[in-house]
C-alpha atoms as a PDB file:
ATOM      1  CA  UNK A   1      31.359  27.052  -9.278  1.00  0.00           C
ATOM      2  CA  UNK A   2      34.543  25.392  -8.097  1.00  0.00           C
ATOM      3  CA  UNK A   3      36.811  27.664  -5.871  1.00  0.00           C
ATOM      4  CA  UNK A   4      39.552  29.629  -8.158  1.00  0.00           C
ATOM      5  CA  UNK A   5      43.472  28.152  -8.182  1.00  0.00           C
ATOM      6  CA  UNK A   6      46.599  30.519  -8.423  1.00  0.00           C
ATOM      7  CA  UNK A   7      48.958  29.444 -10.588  1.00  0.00           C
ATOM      8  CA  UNK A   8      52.623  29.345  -8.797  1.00  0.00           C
ATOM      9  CA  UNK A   9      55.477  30.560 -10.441  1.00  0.00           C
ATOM     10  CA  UNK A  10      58.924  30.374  -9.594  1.00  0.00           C
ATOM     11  CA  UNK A  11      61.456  32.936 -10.694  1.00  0.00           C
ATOM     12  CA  UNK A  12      63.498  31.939 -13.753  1.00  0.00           C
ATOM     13  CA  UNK A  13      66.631  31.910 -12.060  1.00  0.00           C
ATOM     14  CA  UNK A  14      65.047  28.707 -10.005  1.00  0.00           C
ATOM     15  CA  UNK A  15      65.618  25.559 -11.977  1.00  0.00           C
ATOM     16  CA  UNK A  16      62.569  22.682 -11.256  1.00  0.00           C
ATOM     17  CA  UNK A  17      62.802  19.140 -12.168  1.00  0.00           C
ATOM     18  CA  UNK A  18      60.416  16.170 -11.621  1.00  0.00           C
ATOM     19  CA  UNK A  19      63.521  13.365 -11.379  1.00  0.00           C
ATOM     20  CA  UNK A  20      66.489  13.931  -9.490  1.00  0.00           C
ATOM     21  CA  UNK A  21      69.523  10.743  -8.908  1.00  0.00           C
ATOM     22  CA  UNK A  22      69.594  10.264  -4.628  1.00  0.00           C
ATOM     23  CA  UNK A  23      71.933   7.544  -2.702  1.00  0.00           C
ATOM     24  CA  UNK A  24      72.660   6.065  -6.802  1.00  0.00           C
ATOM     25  CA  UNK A  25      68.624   6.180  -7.344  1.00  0.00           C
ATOM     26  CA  UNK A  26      66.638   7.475  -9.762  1.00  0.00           C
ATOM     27  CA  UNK A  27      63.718   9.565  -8.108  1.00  0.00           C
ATOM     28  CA  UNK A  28      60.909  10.696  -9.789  1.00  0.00           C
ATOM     29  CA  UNK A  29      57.668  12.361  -9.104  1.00  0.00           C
ATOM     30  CA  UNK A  30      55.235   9.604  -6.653  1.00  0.00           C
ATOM     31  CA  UNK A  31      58.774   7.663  -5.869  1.00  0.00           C
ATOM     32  CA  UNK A  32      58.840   7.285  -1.650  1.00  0.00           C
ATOM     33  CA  UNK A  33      61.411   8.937   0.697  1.00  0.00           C
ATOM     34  CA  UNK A  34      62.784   8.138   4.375  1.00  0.00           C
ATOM     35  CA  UNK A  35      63.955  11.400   5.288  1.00  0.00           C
ATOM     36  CA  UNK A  36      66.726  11.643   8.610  1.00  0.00           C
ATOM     37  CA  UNK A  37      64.852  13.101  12.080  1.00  0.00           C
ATOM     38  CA  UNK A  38      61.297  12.548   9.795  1.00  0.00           C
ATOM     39  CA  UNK A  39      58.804   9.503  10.798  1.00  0.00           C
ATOM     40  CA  UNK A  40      57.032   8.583   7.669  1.00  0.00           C
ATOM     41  CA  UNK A  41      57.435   8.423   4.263  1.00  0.00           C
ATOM     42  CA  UNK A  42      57.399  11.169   1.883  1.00  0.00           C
ATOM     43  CA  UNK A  43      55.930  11.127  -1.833  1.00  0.00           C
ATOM     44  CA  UNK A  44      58.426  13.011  -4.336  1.00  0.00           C
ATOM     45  CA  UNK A  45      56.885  15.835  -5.692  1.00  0.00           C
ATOM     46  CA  UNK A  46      59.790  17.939  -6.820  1.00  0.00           C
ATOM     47  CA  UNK A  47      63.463  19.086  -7.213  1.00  0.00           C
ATOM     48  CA  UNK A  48      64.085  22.742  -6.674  1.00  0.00           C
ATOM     49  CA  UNK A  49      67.608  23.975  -7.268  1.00  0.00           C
ATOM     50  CA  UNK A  50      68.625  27.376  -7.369  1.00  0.00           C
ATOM     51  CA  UNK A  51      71.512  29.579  -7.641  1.00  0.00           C
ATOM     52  CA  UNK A  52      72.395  29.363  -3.670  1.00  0.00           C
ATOM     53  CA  UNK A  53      70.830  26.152  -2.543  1.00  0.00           C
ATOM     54  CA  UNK A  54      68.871  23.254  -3.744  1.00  0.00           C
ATOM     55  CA  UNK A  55      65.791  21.318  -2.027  1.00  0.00           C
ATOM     56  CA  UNK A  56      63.208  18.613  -2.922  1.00  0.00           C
ATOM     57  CA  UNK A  57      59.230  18.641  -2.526  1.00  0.00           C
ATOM     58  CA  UNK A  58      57.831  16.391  -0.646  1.00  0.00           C
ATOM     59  CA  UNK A  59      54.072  15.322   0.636  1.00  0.00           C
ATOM     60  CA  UNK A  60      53.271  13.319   3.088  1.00  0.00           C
ATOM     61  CA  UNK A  61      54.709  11.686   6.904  1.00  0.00           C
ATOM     62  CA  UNK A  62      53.060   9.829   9.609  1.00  0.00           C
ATOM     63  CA  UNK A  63      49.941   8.031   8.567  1.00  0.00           C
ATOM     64  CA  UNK A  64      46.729  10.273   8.441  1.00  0.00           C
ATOM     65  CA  UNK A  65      48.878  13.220   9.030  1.00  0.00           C
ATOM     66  CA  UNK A  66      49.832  14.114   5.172  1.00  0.00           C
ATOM     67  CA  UNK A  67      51.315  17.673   4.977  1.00  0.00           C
ATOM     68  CA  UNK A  68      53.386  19.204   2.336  1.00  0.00           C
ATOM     69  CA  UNK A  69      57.540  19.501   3.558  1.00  0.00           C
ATOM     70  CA  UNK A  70      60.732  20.589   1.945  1.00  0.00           C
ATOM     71  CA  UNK A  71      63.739  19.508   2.564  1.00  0.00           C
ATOM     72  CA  UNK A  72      67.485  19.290   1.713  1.00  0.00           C
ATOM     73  CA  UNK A  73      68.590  16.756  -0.813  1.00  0.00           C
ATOM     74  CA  UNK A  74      71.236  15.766   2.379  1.00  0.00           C
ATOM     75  CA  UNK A  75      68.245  14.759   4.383  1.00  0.00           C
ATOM     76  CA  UNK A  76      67.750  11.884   2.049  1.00  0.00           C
ATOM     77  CA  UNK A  77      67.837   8.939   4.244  1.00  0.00           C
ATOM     78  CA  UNK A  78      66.414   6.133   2.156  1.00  0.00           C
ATOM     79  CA  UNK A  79      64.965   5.340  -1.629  1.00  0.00           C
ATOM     80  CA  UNK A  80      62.185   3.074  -1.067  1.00  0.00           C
ATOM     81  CA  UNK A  81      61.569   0.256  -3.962  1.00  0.00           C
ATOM     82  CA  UNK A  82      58.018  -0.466  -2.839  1.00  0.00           C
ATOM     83  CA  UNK A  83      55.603   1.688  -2.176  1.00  0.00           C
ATOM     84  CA  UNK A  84      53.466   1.904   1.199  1.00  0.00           C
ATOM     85  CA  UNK A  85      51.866   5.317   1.101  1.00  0.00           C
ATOM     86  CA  UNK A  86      47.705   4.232   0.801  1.00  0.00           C
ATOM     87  CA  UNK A  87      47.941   7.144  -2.519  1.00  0.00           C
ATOM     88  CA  UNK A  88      50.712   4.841  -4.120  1.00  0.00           C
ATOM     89  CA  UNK A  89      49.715   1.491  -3.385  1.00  0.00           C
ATOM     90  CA  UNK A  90      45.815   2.587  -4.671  1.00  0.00           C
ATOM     91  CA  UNK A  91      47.731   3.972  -7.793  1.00  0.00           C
ATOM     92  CA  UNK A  92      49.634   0.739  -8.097  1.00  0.00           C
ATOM     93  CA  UNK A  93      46.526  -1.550  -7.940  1.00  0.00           C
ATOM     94  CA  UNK A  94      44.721   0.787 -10.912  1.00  0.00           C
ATOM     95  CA  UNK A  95      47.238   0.705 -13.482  1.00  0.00           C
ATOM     96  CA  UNK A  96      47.823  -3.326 -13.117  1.00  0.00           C
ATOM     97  CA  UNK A  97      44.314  -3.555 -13.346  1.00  0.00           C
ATOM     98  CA  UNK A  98      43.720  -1.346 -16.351  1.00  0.00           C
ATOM     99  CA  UNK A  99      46.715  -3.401 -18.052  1.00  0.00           C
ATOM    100  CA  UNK A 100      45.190  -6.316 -17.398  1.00  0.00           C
ATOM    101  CA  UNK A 101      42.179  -4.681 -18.786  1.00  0.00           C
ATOM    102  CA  UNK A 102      43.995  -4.041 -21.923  1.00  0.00           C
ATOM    103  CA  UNK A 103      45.492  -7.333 -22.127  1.00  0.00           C
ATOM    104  CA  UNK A 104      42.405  -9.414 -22.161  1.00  0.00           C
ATOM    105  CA  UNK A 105      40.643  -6.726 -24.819  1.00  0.00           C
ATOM    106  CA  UNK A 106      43.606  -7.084 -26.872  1.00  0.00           C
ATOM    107  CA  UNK A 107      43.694 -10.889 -26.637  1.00  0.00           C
ATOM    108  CA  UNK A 108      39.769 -11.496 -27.325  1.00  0.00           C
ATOM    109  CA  UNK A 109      40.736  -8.936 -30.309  1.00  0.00           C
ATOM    110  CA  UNK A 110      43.078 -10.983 -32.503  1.00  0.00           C
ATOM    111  CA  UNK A 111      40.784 -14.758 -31.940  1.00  0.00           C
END
């Protein structure tokens, strides 16, 4: 029997988002991060804003040393446009692969 999970809930005056705009980007959930004073890159996870102060999510930092961080939305240092994270680029190569999947079923399909 697999081990048990709480569920985490955040008081309802907390308001949580998976996409967030940083530096004129749009940054959803898996999108990379450069954060100021941080080596690394960080995986967006989420956007936490509440009624005093606001922070983002974040997994991730030096290679083989993947932690879970929070930080200020300030922090921000860069947007990344290509991923480099092993998670992300493994991700990357399994959805092209299941659309090209898709594409050659749907191709033998309609001969």
């Amino acid at each position: 029997m697999g081990k048990k999970r709480n569920v985490v809930s955040h008081p309802e005056s907390w308001i949580v988002t998976n996409e967030i705009q940083v530096n004129g980007r749009t940054v959803s959930v898996g999108t990379e991060l450069s954060i100021k004073g941080e080596s690394g890159r960080f995986r967006f996870m989420k956007h936490v804003k509440t009624q005093t102060s606001e922070w983002i999510d974040v997994i991730g930092g030096k290679k083989g040393y993947s932690t879970c961080r929070s930080f200020r939305v300030s922090q921000v240092k860069t947007v990344h446009w290509k991923n480099r994270t092993d998670k992300n680029i493994v991700k990357e190569l399994k959805e092209r692969k299941e659309r090209m999947k898709s594409e050659t079923e749907s191709g033998t399909e309609s001969e």
